[in-house]
Protein backbone atom coordinates (compact mmCIF):
# COMPACT_ATOMS: atom_id res chain seq x y z
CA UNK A 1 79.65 30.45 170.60
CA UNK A 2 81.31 27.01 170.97
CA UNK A 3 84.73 27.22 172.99
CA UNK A 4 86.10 23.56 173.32
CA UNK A 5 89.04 21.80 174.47
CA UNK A 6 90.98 18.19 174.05
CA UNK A 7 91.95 15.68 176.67
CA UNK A 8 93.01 12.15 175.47
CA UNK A 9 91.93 13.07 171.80
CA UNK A 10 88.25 13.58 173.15
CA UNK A 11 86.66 17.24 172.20
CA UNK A 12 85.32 18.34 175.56
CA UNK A 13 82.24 21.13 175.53
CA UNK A 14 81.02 22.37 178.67
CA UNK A 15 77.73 23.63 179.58
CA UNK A 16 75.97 26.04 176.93
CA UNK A 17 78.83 25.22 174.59
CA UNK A 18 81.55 26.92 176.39
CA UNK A 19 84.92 24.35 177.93
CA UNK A 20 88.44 26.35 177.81
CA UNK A 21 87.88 29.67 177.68
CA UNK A 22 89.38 31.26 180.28
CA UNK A 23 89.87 35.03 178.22
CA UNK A 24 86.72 36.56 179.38
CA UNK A 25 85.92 35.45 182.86
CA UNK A 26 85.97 38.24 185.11
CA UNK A 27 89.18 38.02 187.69
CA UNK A 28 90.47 40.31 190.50
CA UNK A 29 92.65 42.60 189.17
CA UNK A 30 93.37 46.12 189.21
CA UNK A 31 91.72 47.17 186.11
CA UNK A 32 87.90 46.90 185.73
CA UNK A 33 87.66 47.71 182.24
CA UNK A 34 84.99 46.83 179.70
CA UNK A 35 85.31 44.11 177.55
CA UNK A 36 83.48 43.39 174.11
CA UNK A 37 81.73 40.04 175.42
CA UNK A 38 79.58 42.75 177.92
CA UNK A 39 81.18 42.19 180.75
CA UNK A 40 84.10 43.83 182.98
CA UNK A 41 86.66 43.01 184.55
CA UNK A 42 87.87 39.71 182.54
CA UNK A 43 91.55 38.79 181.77
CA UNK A 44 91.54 39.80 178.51
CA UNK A 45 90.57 43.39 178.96
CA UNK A 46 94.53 43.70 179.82
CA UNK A 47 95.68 40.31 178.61
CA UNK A 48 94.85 40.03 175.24
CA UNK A 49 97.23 42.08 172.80
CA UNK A 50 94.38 44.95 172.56
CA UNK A 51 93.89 45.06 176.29
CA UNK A 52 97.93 45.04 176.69
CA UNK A 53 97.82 48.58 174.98
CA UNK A 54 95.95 49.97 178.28
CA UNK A 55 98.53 49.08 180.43
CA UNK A 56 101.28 51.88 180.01
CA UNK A 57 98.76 54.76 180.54
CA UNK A 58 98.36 52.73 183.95
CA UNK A 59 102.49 53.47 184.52
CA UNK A 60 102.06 56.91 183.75
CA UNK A 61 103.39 56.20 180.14
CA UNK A 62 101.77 57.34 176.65
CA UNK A 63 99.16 54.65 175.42
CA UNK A 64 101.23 52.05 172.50
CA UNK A 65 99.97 49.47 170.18
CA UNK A 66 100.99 46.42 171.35
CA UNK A 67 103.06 45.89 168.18
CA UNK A 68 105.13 48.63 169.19
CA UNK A 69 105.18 47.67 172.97
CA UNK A 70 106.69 44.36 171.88
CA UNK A 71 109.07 45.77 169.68
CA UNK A 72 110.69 48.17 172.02
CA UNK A 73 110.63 45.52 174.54
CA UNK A 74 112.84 43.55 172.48
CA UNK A 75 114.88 46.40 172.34
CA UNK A 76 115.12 46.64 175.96
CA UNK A 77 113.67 49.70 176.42
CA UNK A 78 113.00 50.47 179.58
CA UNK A 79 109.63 51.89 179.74
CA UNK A 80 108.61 48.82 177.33
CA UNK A 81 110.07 46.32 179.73
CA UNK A 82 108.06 47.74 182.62
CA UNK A 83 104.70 47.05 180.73
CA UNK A 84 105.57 43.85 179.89
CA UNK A 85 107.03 42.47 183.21
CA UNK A 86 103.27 44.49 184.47
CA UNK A 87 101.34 42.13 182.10
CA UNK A 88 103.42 39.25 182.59
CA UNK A 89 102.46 39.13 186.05
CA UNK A 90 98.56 40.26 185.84
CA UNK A 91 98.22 37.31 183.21
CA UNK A 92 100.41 34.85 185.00
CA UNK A 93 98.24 34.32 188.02
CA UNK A 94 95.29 34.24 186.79
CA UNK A 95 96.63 31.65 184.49
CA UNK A 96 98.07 29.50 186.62
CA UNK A 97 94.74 28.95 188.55
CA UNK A 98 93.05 27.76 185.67
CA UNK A 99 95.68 25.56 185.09
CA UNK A 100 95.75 24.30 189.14
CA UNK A 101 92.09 23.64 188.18
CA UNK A 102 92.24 22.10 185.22
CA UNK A 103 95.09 20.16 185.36
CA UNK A 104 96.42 21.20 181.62
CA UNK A 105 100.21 19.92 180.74
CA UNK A 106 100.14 22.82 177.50
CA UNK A 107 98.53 26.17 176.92
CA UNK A 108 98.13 27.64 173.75
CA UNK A 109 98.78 30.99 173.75
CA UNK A 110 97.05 32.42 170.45
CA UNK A 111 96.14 36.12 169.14
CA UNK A 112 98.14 38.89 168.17
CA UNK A 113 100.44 38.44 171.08
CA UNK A 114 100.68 34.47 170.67
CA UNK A 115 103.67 34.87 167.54
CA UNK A 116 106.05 37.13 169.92
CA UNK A 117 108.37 34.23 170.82
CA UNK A 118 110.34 36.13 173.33
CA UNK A 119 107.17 37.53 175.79
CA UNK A 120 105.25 33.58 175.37
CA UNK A 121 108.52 31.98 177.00
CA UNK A 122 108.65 35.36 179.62
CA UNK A 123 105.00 34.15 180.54
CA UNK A 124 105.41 30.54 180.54
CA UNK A 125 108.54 30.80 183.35
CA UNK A 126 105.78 33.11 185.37
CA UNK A 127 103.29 30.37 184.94
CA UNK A 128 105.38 28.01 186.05
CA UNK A 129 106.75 29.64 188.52
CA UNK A 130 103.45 30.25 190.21
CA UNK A 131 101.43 26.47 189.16
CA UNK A 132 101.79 23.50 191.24
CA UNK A 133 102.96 21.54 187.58
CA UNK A 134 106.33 21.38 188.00
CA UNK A 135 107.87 20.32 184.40
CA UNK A 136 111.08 21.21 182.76
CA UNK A 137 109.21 21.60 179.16
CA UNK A 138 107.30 24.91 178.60
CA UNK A 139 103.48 24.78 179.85
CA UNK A 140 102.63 28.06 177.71
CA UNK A 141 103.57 28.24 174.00
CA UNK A 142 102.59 29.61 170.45
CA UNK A 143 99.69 28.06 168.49
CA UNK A 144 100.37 27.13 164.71
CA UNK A 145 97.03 29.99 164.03
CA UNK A 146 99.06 32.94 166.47
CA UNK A 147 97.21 35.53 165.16
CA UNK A 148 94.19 34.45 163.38
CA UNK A 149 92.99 32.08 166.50
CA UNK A 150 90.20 34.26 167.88
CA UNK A 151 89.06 34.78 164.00
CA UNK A 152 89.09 31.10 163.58
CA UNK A 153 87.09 30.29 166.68
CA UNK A 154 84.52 33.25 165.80
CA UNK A 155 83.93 31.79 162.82
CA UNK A 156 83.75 27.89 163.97
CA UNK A 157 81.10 29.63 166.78
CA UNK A 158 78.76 31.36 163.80
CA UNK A 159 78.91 28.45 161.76
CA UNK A 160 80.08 25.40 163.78
């Protein structure tokens, strides 16, 4: 697999391939759950719009696709809004350091959960709220793929 990144217009690839992907390394949080790269523990076991759908069974609520989730929390249901604010702030932090470390003015925020409009500018004020970049503009936002990003970097790792 081949993860890269951008600065000045440069690609950047780390060691073994791998420069920007911050999804699947493993951080403290309170869910050690498995993840489909082999390994527990990583953000997006709760982060990524799959791993979002085990977070209301953690609140004592029945399990919900996150489609669902994100739809009632629009609707300002209350049991929705509680799941959300929960994985607002478990992705926030962890977010933040990465971007303490690597110094990144934008994030893309891409899968299933990247086209929700509403939750990307609830997580971007968390972000900022906890990063050392202080900016007016918004450090997380949509990608142009939303959805389809984690297809189209699968597919640039098996044949790129």
């Amino acid at each position: 697999m081949s993860v890269c990144f951008e600065i000045g217009g440069s690609r950047v690839t780390g060691a073994g391939g791998f420069a920007g992907e911050w999804g699947h390394g493993p951080v403290v949080q309170v869910h050690c759950l498995p993840c489909g790269c082999d390994q527990s523990g990583g953000h997006d076991t709760i982060g990524a719009a799959r791993g979002s759908e085990r977070l209301p069974v953690g609140l004592g609520q029945d399990p919900a696709r996150s489609e669902a989730m994100t739809v009632a929390w629009r609707a300002g249901e209350a049991g929705a809004f509680a799941t959300v604010a929960w994985w607002r702030d478990l992705v926030s932090g962890p977010l933040a350091m990465v971007l303490k470390v690597v110094g990144a003015a934008v994030v893309p925020m891409g899968g299933g959960l990247g086209d929700v409009a509403g939750l990307i500018a609830a997580l971007d004020g968390a972000v900022r709220a906890r990063a050392v970049l202080r900016t007016a503009r918004p450090v997380v936002v949509c990608t142009e793929r939303s959805a389809d990003a984690g297809l189209v970097g699968a597919a640039e790792a098996a044949f790129g």
